[in-house]
C-alpha atoms as a PDB file:
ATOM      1  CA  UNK A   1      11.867   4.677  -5.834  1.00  0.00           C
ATOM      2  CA  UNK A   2       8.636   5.103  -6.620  1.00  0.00           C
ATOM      3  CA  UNK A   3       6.773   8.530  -5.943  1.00  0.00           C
ATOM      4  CA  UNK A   4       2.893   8.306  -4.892  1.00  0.00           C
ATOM      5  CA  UNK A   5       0.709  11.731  -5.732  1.00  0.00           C
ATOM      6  CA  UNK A   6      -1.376  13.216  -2.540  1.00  0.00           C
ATOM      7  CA  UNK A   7      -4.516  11.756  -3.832  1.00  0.00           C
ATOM      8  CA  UNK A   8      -3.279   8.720  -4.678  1.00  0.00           C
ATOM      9  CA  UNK A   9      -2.065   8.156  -1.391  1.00  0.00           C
ATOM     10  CA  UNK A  10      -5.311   9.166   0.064  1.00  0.00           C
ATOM     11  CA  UNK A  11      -7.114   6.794  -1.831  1.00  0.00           C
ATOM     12  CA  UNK A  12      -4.483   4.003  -0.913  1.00  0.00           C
ATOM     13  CA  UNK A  13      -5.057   4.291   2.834  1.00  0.00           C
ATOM     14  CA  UNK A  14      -9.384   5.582   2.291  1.00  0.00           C
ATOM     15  CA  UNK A  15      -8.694   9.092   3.829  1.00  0.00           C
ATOM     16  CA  UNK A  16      -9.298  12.127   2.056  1.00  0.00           C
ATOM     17  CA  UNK A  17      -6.552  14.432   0.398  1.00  0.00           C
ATOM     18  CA  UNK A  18      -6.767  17.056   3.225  1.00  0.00           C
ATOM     19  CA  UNK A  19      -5.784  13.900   5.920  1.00  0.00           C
ATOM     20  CA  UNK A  20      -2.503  13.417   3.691  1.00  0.00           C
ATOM     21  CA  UNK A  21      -2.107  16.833   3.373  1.00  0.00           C
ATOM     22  CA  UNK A  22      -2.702  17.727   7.305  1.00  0.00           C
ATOM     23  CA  UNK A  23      -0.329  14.440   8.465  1.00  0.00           C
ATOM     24  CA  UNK A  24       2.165  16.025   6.482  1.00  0.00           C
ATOM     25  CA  UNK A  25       1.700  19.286   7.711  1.00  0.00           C
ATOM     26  CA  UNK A  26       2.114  18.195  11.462  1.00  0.00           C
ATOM     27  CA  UNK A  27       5.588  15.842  10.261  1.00  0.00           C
ATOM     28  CA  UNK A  28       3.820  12.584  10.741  1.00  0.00           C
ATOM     29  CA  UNK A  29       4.379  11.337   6.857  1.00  0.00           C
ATOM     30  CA  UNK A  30       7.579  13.056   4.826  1.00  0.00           C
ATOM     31  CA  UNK A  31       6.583  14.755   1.323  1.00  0.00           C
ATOM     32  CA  UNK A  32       9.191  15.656  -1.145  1.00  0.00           C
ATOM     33  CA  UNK A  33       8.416  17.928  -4.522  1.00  0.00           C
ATOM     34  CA  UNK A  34       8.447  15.692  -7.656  1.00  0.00           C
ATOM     35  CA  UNK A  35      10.753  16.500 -11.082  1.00  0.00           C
ATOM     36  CA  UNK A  36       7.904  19.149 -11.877  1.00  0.00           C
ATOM     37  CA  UNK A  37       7.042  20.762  -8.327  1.00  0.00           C
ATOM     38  CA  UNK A  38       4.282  18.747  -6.712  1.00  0.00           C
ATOM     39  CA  UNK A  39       4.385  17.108  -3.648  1.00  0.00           C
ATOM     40  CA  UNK A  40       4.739  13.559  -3.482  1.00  0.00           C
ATOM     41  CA  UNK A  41       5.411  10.617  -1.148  1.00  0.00           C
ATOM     42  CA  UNK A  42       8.157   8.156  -1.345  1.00  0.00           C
ATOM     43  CA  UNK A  43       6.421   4.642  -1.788  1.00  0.00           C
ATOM     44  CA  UNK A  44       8.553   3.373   1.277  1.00  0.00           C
ATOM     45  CA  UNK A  45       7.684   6.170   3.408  1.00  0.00           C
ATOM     46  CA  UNK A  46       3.963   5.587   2.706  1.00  0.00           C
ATOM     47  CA  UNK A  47       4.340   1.720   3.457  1.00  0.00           C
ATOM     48  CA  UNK A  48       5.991   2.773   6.688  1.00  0.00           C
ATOM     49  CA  UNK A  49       3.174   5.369   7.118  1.00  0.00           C
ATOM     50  CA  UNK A  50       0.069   2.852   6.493  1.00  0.00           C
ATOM     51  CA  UNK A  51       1.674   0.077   8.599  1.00  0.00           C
ATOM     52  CA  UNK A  52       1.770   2.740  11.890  1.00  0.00           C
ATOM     53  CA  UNK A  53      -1.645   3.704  11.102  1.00  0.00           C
ATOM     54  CA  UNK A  54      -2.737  -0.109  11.005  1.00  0.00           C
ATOM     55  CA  UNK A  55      -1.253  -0.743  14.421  1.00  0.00           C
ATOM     56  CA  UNK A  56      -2.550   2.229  16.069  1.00  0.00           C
ATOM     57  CA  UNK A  57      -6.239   1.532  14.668  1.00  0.00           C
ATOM     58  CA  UNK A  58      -6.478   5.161  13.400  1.00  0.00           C
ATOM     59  CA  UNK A  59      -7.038   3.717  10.255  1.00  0.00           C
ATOM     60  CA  UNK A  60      -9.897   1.525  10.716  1.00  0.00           C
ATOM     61  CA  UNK A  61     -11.730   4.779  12.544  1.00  0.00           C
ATOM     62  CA  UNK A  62     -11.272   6.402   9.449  1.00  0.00           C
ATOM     63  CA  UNK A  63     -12.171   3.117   7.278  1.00  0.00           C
ATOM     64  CA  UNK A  64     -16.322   4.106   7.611  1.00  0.00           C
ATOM     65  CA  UNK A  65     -17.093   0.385   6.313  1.00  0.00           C
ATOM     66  CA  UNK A  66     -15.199   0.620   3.278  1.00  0.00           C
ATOM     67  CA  UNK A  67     -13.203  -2.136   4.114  1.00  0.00           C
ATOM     68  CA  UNK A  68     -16.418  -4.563   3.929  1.00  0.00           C
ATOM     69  CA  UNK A  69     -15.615  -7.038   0.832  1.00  0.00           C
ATOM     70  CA  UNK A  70     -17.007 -10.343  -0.610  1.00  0.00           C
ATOM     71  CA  UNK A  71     -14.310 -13.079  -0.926  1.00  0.00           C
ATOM     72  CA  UNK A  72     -13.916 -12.372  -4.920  1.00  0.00           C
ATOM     73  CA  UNK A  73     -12.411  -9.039  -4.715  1.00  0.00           C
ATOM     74  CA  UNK A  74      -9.362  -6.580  -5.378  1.00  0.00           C
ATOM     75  CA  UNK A  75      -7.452  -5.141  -2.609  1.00  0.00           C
ATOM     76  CA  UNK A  76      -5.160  -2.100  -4.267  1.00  0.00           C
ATOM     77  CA  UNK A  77      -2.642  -0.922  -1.948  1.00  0.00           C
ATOM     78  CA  UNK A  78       1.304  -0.483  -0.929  1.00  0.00           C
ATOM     79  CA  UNK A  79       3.636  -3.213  -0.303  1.00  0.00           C
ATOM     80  CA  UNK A  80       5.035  -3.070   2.951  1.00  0.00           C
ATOM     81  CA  UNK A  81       7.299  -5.878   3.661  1.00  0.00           C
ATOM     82  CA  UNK A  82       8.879  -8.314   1.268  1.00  0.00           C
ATOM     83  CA  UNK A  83      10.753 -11.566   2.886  1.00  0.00           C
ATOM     84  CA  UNK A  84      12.216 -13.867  -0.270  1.00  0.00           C
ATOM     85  CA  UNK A  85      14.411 -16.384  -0.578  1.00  0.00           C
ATOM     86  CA  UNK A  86      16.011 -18.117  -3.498  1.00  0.00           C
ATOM     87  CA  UNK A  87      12.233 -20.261  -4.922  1.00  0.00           C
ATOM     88  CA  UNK A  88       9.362 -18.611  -2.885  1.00  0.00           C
ATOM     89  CA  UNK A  89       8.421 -14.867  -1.146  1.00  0.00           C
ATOM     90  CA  UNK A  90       5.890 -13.450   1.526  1.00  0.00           C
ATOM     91  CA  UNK A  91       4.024  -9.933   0.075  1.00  0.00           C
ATOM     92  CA  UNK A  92       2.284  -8.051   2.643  1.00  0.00           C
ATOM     93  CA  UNK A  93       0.084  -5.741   0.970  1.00  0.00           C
ATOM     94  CA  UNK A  94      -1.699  -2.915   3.156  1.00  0.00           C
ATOM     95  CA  UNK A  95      -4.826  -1.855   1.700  1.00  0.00           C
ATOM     96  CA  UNK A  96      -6.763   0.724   3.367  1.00  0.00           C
ATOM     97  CA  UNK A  97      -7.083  -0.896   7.120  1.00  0.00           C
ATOM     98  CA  UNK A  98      -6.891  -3.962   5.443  1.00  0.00           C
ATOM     99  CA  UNK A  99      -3.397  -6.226   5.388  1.00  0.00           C
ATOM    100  CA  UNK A 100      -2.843  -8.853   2.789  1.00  0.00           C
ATOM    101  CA  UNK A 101      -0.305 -11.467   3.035  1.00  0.00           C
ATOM    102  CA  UNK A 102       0.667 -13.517  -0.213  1.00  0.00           C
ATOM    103  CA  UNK A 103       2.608 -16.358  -1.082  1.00  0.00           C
ATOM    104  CA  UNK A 104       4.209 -16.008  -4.514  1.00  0.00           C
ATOM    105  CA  UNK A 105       7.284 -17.134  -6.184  1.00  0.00           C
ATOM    106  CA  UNK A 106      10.527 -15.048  -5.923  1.00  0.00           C
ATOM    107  CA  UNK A 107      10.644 -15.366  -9.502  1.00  0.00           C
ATOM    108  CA  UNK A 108       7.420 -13.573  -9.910  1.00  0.00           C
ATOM    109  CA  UNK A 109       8.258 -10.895  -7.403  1.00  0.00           C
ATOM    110  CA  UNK A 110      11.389 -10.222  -9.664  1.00  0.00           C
ATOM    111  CA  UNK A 111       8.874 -10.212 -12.884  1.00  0.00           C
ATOM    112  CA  UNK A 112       6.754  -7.221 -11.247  1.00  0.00           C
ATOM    113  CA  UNK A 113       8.996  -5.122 -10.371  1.00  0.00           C
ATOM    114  CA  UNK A 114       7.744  -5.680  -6.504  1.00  0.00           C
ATOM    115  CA  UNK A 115       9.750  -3.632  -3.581  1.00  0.00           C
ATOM    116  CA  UNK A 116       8.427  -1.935  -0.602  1.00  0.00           C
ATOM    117  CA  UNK A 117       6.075   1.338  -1.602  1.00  0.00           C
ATOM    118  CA  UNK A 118       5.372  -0.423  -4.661  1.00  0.00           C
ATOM    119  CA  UNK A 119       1.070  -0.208  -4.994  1.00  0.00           C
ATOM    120  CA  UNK A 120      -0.161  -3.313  -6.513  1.00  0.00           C
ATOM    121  CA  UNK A 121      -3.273  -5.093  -6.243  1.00  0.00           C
ATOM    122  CA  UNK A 122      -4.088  -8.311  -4.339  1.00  0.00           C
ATOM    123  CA  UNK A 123      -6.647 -10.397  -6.329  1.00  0.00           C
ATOM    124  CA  UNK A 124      -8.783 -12.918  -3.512  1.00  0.00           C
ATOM    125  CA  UNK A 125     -10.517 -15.983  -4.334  1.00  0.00           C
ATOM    126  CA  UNK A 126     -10.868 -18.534  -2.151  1.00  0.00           C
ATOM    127  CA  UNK A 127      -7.571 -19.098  -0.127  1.00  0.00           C
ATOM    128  CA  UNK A 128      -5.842 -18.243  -3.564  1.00  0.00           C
ATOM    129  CA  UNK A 129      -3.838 -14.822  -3.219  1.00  0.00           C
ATOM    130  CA  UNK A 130      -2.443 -13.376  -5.872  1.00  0.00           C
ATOM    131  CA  UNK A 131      -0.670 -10.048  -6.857  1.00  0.00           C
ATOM    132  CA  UNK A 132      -1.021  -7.403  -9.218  1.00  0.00           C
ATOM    133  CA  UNK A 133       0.614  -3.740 -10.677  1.00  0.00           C
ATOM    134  CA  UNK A 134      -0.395  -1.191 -12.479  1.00  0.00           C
ATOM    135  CA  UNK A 135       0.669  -1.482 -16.592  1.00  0.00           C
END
């Protein structure tokens, strides 16, 4: 599973360190302690994290206009749902208060490693959506 840092998740969902860090305190999004000591989050858990925040708008409050993009642009962020069948899949990406749904082959999916708290990057141009990981 993968394990997101503090700040990492922070930049993920455009909040500062001390919102992860105070959300966690108050039990709204689980940490656990990595192989050497620091906290982490669980990739799902932050997927199911950023899709509450989405549907509550507490996100986009937060957001301060960051989420203002020309067509031709990246959107890094978590996976949050994958639904696949045996030639073609549907990626939902959150980004920030920003959710991004692609259409990619199940074959491709399967190539990048993608599952739900994976953080990947959706590429936009045009109507064309594609995704992206980290090397």
């Amino acid at each position: 599973m993968t394990q997101i840092r503090i700040s990492q998740a922070a930049l993920l969902l455009g909040v500062s360190d001390d919102s992860i860090r105070r959300w966690a305190a108050d039990g709204k999004l689980a940490t656990v302690s990595d192989d050497v000591g620091r906290q982490v989050i669980e990739g799902a858990e932050l997927a199911r994290f950023a899709e509450s925040l989405h549907a509550d708008d507490t996100l986009a409050a937060l957001d301060g206009g960051a989420g203002v993009r020309s067509a031709r642009n990246h959107f890094t962020g978590i996976v949050t749902r994958i639904l696949s069948d045996k030639v073609m899949s549907q990626v939902e990406l959150q980004s920030g208060p920003n959710r991004v749904t692609s259409l990619i082959s199940t074959e491709a999916v399967e190539q990048l490693g993608l599952e739900v708290g994976s953080i990947a990057t959706a590429v936009v141009k045009a109507t064309n959506v594609t995704i992206e990981v980290p090397r």
